[in-house]
N, C-alpha and C. Protein backbone atom coordinates (compact mmCIF):
# COMPACT_ATOMS: atom_id res chain seq x y z
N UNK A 1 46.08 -57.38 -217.18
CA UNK A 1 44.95 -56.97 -216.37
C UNK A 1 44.20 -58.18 -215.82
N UNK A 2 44.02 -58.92 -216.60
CA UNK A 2 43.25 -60.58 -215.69
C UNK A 2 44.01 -61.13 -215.24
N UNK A 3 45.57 -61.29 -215.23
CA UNK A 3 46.09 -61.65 -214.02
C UNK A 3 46.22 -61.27 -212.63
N UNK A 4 45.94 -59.73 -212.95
CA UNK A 4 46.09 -58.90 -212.10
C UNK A 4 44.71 -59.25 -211.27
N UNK A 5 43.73 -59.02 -211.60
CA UNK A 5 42.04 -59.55 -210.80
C UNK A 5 42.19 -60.89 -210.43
N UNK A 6 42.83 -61.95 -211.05
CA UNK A 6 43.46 -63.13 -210.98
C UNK A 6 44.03 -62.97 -209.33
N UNK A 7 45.00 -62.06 -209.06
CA UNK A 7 45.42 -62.20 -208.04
C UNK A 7 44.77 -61.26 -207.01
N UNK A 8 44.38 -60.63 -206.91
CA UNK A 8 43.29 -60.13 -206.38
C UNK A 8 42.36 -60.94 -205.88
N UNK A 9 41.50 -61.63 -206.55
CA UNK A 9 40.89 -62.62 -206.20
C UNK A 9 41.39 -63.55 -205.07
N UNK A 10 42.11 -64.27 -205.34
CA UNK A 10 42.85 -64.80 -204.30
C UNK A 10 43.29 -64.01 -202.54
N UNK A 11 44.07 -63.32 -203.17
CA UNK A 11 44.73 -62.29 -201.60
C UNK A 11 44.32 -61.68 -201.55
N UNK A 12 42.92 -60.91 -201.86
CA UNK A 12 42.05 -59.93 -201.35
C UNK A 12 40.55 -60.27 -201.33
N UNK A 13 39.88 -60.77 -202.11
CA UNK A 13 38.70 -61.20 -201.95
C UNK A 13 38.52 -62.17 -201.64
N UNK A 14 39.48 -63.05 -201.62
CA UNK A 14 38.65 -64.65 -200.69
C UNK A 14 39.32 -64.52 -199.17
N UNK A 15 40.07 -63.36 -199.16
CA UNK A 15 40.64 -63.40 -197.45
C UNK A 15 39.52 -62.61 -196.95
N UNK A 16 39.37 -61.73 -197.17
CA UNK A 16 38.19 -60.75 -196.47
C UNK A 16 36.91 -61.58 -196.20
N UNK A 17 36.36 -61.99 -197.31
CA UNK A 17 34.93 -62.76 -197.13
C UNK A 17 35.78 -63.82 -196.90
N UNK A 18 36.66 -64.90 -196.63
CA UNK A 18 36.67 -66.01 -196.01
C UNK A 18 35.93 -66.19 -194.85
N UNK A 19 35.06 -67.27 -194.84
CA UNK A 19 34.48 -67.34 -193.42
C UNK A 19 34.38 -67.74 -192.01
N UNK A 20 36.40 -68.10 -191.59
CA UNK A 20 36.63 -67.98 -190.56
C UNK A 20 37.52 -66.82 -190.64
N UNK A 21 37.85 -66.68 -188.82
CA UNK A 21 39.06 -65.52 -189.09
C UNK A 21 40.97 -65.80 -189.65
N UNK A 22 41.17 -65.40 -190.09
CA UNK A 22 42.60 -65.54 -190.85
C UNK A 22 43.42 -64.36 -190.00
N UNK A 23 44.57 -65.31 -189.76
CA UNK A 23 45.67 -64.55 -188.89
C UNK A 23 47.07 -64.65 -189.79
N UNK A 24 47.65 -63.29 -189.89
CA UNK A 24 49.20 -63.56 -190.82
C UNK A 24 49.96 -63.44 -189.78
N UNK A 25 50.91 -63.85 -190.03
CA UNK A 25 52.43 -64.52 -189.32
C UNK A 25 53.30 -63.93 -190.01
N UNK A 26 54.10 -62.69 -189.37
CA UNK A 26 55.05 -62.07 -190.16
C UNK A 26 56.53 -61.91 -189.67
N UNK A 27 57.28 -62.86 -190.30
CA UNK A 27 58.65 -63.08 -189.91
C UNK A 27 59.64 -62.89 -190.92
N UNK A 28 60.46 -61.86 -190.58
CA UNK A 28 61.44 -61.52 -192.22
C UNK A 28 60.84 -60.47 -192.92
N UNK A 29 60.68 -60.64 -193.76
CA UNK A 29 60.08 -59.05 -195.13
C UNK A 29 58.92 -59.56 -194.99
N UNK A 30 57.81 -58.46 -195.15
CA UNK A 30 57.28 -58.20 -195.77
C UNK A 30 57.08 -56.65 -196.51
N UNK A 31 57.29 -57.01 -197.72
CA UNK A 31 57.56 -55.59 -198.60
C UNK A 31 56.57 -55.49 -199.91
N UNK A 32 55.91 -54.11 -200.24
CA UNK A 32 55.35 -54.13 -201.04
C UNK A 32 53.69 -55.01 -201.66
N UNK A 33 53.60 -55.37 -202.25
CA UNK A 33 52.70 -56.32 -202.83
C UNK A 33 52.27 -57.34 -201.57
N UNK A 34 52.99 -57.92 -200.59
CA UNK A 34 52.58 -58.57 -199.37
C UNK A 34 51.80 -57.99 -198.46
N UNK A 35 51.76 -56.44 -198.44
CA UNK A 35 50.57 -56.18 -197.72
C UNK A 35 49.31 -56.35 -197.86
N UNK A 36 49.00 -56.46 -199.05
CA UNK A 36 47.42 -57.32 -199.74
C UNK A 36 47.11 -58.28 -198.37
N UNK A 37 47.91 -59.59 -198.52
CA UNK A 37 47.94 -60.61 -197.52
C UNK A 37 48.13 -60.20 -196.51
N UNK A 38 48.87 -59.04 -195.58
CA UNK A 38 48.79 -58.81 -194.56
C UNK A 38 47.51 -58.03 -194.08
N UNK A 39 47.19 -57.05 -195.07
CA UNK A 39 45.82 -56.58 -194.60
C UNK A 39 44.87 -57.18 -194.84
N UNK A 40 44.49 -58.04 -195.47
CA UNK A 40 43.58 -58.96 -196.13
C UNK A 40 43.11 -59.96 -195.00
N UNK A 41 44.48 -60.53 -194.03
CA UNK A 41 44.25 -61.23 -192.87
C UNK A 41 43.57 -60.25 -191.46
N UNK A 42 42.63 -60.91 -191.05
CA UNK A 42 41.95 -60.37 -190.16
C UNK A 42 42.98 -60.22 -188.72
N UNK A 43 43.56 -60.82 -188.31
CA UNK A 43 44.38 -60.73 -187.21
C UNK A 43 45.98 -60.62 -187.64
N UNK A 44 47.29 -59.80 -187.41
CA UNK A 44 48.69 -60.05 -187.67
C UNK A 44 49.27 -59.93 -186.86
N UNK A 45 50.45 -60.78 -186.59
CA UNK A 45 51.31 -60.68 -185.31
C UNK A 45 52.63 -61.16 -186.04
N UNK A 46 53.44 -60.09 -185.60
CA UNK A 46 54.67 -59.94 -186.45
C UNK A 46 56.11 -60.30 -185.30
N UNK A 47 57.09 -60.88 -185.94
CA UNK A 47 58.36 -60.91 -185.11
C UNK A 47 58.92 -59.04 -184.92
N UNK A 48 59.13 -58.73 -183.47
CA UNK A 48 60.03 -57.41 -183.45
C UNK A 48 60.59 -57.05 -184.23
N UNK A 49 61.15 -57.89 -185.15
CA UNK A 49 62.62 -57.49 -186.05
C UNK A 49 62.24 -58.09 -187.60
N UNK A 50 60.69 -57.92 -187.52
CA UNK A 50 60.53 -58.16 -188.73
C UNK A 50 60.55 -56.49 -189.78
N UNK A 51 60.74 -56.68 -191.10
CA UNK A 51 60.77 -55.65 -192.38
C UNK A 51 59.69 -55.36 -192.80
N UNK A 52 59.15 -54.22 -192.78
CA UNK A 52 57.80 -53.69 -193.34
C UNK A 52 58.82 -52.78 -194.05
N UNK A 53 58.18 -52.63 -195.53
CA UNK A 53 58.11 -51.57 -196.88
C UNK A 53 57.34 -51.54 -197.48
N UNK A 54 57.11 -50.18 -197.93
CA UNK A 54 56.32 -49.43 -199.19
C UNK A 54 57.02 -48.99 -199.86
N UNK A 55 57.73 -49.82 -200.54
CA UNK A 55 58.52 -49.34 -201.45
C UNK A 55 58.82 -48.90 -202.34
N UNK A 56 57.68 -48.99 -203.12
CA UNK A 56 57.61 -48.77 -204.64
C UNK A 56 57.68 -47.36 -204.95
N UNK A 57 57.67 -46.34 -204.23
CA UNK A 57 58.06 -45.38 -204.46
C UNK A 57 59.71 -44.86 -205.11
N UNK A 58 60.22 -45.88 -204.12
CA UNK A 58 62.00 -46.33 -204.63
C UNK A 58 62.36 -46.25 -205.82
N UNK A 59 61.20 -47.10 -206.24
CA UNK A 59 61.56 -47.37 -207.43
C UNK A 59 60.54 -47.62 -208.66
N UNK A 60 60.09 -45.94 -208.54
CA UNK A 60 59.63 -45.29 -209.42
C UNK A 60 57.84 -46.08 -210.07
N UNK A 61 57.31 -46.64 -209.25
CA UNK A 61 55.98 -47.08 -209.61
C UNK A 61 55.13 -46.93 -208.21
N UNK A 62 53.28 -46.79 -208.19
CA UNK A 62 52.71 -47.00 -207.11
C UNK A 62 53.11 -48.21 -206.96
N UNK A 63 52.52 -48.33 -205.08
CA UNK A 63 52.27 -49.55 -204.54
C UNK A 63 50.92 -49.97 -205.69
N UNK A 64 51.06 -51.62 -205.62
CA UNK A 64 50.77 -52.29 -206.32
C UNK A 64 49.09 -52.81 -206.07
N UNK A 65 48.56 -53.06 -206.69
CA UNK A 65 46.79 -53.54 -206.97
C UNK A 65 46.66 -52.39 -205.75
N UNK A 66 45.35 -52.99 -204.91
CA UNK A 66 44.58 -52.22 -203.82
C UNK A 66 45.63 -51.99 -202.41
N UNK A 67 47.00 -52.07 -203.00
CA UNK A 67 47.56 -51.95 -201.44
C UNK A 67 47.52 -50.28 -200.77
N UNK A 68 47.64 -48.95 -201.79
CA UNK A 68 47.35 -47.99 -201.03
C UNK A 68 45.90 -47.85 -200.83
N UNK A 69 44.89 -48.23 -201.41
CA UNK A 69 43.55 -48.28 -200.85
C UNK A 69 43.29 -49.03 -199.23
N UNK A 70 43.95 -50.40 -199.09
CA UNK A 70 43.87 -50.56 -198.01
C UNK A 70 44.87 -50.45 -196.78
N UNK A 71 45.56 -49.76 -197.58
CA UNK A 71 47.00 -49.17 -196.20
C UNK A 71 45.80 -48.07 -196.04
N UNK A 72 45.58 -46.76 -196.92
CA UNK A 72 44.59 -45.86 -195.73
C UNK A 72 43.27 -46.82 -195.10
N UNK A 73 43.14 -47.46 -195.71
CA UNK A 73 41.30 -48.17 -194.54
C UNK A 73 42.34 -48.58 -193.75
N UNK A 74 43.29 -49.20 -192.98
CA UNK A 74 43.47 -49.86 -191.87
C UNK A 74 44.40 -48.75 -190.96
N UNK A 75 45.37 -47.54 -191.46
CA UNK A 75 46.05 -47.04 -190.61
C UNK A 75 45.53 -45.68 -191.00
N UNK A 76 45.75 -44.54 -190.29
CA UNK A 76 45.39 -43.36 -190.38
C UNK A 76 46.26 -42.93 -191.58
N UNK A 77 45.52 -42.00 -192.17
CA UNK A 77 46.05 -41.52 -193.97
C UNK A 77 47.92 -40.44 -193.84
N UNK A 78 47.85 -40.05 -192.08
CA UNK A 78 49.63 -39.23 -192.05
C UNK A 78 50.32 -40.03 -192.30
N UNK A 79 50.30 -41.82 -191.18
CA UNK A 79 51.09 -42.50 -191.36
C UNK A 79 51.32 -43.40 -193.10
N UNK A 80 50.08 -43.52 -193.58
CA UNK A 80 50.09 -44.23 -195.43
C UNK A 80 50.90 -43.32 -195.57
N UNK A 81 50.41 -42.19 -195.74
CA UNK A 81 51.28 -41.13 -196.84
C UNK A 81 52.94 -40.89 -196.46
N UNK A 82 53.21 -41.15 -195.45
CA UNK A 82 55.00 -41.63 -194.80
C UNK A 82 55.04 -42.30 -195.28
N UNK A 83 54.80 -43.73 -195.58
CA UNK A 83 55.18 -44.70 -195.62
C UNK A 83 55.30 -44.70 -196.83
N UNK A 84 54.65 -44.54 -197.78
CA UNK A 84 54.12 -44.96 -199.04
C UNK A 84 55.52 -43.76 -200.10
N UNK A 85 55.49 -42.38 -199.60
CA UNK A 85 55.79 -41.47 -200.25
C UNK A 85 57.53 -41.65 -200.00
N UNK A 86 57.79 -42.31 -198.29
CA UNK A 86 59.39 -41.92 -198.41
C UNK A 86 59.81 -43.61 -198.98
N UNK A 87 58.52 -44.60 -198.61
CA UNK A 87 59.48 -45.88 -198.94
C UNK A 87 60.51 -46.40 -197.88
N UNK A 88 60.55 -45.58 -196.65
CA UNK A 88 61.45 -46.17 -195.21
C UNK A 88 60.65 -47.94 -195.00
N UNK A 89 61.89 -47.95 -194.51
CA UNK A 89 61.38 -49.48 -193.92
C UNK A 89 60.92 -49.07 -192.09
N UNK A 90 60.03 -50.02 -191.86
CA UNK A 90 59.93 -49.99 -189.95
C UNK A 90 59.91 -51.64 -190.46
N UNK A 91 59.83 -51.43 -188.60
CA UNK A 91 60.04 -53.07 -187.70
C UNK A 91 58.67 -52.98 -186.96
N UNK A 92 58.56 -54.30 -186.34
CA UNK A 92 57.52 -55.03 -185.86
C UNK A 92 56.43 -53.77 -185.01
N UNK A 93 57.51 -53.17 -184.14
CA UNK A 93 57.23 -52.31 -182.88
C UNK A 93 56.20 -50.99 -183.57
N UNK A 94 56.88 -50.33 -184.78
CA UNK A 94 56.33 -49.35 -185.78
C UNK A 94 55.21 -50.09 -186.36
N UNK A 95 54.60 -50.82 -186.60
CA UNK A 95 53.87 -51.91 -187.25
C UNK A 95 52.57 -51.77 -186.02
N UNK A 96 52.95 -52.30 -185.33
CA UNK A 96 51.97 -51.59 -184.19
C UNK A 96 51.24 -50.17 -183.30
N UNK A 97 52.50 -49.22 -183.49
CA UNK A 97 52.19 -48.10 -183.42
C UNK A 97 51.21 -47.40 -184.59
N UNK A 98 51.23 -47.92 -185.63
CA UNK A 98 50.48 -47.55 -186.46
C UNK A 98 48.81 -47.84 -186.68
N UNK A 99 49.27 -49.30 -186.48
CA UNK A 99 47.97 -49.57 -186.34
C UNK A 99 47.85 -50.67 -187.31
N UNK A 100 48.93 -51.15 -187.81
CA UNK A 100 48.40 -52.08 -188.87
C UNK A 100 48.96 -53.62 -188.26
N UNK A 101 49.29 -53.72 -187.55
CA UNK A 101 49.39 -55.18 -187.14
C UNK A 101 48.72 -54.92 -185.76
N UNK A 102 48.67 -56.76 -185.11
CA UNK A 102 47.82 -56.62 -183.62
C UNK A 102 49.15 -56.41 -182.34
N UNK A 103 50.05 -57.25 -182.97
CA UNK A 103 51.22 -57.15 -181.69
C UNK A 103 52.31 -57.98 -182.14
N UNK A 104 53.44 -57.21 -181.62
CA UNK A 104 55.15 -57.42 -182.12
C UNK A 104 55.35 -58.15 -180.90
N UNK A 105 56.36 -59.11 -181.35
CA UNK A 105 56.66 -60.05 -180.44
C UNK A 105 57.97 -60.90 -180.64
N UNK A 106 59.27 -60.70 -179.60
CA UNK A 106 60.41 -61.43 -179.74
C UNK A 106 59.99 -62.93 -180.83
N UNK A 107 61.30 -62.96 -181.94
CA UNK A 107 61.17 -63.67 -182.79
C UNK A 107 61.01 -65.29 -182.03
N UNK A 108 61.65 -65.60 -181.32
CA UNK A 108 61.41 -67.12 -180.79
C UNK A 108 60.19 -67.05 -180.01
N UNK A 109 59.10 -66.23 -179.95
CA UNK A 109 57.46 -66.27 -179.48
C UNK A 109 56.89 -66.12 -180.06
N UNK A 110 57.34 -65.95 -181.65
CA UNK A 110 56.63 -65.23 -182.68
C UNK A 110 54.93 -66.86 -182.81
N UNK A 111 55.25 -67.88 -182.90
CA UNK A 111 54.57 -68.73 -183.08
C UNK A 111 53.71 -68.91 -182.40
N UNK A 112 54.02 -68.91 -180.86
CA UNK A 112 53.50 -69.45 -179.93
C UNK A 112 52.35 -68.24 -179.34
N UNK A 113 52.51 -67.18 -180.12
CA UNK A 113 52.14 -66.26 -180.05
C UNK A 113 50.53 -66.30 -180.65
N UNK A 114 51.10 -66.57 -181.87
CA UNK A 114 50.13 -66.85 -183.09
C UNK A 114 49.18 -68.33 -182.87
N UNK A 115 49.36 -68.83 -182.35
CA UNK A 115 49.21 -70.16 -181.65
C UNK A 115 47.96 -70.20 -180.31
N UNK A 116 48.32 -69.24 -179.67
CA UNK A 116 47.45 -68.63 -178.84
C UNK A 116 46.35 -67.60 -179.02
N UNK A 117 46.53 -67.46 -179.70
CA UNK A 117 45.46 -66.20 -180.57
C UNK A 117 44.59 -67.14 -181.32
N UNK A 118 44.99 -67.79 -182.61
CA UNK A 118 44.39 -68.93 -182.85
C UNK A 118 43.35 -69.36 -181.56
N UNK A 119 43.94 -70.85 -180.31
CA UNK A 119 42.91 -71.19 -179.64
C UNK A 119 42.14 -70.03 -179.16
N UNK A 120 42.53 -68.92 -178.88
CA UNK A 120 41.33 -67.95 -178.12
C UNK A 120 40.25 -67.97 -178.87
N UNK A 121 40.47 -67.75 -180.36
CA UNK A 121 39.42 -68.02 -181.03
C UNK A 121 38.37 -68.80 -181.44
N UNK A 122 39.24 -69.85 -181.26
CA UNK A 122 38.52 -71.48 -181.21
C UNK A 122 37.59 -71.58 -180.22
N UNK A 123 38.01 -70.59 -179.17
CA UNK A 123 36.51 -71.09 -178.11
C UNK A 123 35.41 -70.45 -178.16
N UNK A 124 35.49 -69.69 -179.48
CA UNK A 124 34.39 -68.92 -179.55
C UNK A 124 33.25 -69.90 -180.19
N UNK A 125 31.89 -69.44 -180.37
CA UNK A 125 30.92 -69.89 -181.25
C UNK A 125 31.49 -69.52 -182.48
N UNK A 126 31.39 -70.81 -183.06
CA UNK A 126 31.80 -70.10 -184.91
C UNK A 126 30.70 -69.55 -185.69
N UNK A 127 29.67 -69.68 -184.97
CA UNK A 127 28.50 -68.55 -185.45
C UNK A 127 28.29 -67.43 -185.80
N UNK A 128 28.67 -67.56 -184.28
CA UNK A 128 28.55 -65.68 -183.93
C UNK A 128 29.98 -65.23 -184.21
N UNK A 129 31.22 -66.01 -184.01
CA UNK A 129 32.68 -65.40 -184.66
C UNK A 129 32.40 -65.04 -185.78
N UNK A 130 31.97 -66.26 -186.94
CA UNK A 130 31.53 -65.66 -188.46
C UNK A 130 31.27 -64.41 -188.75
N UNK A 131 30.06 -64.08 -187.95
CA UNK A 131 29.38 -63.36 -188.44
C UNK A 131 29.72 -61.60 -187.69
N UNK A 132 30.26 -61.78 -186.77
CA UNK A 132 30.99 -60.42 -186.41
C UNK A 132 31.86 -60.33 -187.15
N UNK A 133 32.89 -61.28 -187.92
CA UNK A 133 34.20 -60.69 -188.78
C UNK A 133 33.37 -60.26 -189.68
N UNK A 134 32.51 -60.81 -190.52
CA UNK A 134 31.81 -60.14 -190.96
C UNK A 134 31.25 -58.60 -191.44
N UNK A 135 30.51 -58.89 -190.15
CA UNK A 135 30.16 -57.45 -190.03
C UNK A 135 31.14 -56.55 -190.04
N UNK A 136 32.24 -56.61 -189.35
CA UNK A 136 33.12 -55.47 -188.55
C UNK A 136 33.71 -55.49 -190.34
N UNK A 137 34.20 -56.67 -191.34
CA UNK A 137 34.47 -56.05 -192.61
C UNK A 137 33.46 -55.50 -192.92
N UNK A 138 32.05 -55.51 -192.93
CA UNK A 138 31.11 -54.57 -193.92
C UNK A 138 30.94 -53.21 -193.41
N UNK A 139 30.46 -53.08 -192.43
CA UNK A 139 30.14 -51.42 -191.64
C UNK A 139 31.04 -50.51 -192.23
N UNK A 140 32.11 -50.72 -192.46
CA UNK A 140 32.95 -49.39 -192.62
C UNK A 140 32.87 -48.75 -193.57
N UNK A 141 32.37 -49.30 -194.81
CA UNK A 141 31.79 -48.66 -195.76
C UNK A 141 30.23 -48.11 -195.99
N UNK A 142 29.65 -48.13 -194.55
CA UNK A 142 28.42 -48.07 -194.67
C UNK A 142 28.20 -46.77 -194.36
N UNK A 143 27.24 -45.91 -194.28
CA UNK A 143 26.97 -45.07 -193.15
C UNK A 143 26.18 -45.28 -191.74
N UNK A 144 25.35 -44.81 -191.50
CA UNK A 144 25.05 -44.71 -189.83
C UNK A 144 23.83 -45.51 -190.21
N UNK A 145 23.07 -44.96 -191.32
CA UNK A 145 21.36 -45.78 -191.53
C UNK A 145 21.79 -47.45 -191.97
N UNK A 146 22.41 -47.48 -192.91
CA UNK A 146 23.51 -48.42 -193.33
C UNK A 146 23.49 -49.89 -192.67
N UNK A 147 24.30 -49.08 -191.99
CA UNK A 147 25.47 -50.26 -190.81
C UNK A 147 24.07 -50.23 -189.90
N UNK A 148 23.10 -49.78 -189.10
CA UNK A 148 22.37 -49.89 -188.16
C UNK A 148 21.25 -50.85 -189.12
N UNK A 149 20.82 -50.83 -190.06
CA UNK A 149 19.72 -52.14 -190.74
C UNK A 149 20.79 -53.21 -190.75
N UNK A 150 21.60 -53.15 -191.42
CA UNK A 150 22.77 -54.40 -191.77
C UNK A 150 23.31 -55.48 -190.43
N UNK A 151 23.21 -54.48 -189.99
CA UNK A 151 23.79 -55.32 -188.93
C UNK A 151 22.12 -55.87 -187.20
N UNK A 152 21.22 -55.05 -187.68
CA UNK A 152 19.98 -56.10 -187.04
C UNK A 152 19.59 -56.90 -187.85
N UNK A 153 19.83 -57.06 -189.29
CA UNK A 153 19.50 -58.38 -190.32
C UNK A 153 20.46 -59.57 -189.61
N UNK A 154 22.03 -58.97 -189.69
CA UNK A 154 23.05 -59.96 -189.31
C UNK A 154 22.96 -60.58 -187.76
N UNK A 155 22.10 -59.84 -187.20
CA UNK A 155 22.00 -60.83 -185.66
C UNK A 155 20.78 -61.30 -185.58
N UNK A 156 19.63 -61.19 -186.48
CA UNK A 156 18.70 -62.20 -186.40
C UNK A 156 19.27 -63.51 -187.34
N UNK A 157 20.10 -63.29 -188.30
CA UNK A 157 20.77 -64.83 -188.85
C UNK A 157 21.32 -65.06 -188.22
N UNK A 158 22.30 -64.70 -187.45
CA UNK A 158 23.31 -65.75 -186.58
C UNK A 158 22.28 -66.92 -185.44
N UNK A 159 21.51 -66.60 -185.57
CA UNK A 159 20.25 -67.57 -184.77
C UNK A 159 20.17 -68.39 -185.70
N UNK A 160 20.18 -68.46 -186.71
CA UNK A 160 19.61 -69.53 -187.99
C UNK A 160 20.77 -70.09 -188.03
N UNK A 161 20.21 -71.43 -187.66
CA UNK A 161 21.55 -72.82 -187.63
C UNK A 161 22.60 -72.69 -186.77
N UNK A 162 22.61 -71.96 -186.11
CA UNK A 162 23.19 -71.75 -184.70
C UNK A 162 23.16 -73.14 -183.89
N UNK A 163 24.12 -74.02 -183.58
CA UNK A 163 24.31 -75.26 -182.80
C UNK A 163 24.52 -75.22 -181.23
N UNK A 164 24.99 -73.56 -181.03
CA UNK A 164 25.11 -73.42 -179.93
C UNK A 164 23.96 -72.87 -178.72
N UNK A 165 23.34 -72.09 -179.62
CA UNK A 165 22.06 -71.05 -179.60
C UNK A 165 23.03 -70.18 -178.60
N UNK A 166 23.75 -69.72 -179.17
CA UNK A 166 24.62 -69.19 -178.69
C UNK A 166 24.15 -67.75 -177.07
N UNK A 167 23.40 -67.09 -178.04
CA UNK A 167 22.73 -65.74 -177.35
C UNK A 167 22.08 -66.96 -176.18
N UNK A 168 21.32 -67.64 -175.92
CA UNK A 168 20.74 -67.75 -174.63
C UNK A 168 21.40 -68.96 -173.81
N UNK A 169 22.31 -69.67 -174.17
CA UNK A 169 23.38 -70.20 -173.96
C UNK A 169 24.47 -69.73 -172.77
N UNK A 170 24.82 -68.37 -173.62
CA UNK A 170 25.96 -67.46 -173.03
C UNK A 170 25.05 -66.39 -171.76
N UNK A 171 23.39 -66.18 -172.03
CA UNK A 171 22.65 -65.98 -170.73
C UNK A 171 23.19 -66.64 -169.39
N UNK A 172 22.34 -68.00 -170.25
CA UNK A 172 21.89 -68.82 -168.65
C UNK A 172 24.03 -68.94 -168.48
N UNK A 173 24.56 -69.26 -168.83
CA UNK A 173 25.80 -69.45 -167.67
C UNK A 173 26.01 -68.29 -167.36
N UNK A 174 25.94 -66.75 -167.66
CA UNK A 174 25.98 -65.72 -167.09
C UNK A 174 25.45 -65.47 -165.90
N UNK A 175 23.68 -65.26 -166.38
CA UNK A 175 22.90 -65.07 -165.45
C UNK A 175 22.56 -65.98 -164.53
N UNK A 176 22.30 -67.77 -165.00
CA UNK A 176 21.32 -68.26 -164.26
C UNK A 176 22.74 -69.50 -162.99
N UNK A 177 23.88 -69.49 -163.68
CA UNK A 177 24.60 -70.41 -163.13
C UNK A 177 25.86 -69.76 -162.85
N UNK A 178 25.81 -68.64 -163.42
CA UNK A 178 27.12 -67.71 -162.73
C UNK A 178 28.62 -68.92 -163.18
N UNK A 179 28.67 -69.10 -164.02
CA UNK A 179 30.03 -70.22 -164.60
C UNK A 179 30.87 -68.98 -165.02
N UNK A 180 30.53 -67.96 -165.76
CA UNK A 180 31.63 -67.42 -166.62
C UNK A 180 31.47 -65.87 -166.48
N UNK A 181 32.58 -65.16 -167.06
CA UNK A 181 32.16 -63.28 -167.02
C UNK A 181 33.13 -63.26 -168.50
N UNK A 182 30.95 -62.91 -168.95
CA UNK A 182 31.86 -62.41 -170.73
C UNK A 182 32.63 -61.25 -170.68
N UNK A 183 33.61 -60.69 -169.97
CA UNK A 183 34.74 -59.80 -170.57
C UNK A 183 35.67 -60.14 -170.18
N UNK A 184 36.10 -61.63 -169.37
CA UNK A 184 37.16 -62.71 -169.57
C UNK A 184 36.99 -63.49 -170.59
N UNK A 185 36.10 -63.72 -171.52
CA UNK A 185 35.89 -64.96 -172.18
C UNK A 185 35.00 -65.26 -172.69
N UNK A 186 34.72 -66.45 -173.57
CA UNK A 186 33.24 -66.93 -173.75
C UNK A 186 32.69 -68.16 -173.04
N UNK A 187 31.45 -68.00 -173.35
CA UNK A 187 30.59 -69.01 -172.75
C UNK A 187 30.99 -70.39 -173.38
N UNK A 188 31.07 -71.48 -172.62
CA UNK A 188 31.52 -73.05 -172.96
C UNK A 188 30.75 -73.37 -174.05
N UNK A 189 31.47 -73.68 -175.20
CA UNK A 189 30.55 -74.39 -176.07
C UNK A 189 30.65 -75.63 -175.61
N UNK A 190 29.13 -76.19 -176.22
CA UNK A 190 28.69 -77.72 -175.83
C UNK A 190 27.75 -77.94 -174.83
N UNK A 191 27.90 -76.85 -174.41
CA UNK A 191 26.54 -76.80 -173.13
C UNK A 191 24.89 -76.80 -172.69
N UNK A 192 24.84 -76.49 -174.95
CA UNK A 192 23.43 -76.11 -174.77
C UNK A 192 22.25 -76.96 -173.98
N UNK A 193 21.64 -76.62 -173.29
CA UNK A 193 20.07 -77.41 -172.81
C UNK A 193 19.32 -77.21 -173.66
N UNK A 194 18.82 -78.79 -174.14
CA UNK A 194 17.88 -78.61 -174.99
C UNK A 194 16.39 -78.59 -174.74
N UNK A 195 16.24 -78.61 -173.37
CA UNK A 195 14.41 -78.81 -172.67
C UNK A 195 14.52 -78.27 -171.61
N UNK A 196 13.58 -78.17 -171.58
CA UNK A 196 13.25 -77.19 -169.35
C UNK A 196 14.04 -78.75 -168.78
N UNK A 197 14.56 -79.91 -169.02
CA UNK A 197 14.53 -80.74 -168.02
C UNK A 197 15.95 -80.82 -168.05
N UNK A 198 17.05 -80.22 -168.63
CA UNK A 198 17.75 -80.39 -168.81
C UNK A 198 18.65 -81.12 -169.68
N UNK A 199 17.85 -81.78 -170.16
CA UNK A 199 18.58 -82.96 -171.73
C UNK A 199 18.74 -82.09 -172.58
């Protein structure tokens, strides 16, 4: 049993609260006990012809620590209960239809894939990135009163120690200089003005 929280610890509680975003890379098997780490990672992008199983049905035990707890939080409970009960294997393409990875992708793009997802992220504020993975892990267990206090606490901190000042930052190139359109992208970090004079 303390090995077991032992590992837990590791592939489930320091991936979730880790405080950047974590992306898995799935090439070959992943079967069983590896979905911890796959759901645990905030972003997954799998080769087409990669092996997803729930296998343990096969062979005669549940899936292992919190993996049927978080196979239903991430995919709808028809598809867990397929998966989990017959033990079939799917590929990359099924992986997506479900809902539990972000996108299947020919094995020789599999990287470059992952690679690019990565920098998209990088141009974000790591502020405000933080603190939306964040959030988007806490709400779901919340209810409506919940998640609506929790999350106006969490956007008056993302102001605190903020390098970018991100919120009026991502204004003025919106509004006042017309540089960017936040639903291509984010606002340039490094830009902030620090005085009416421009310095």
């Amino acid at each position: 049993k303390k090995a077991a929280r032992a590992a837990n610890a590791w592939r489930w509680d320091r991936m979730i609260n880790y405080d950047k975003p974590t992306i898995a890379m799935i090439r070959g098997y992943c079967v069983g006990g590896a979905f911890m780490q796959l759901l645990g990672a905030d972003f997954a992008i799998a080769a087409k012809n990669a092996t997803f199983s729930l296998s343990e049905v096969n062979w005669g035990i549940l899936p292992g620590a919190l993996v049927a707890k978080v196979m239903v939080d991430t995919v709808l409970i028809r598809h867990a209960m397929y998966y989990a009960c017959l033990g079939e294997a799917f590929d990359g393409d099924e992986a997506v239809r479900i809902g539990m990875i972000n996108a299947a992708v020919p094995d020789d793009e599999l990287e470059a894939a992952v690679i690019k997802l990565a920098e998209n992220l990088m141009s974000k504020s790591p502020n405000v990135l933080r603190a939306t993975k964040h959030a988007i892990r806490k709400v779901g267990t919340m209810d409506y009163d919940q998640a609506y206090d929790y999350l106006a606490e969490k956007g008056k901190a993302i102001k605190v120690g903020d390098k970018e000042d991100s919120y009026n930052t991502g204004l003025r190139q919106f509004l006042d200089d017309k540089s960017y359109k936040p639903t291509f992208g984010a606002f340039k970090l490094g830009t902030l003005i620090t005085d009416e004079s421009g310095k």
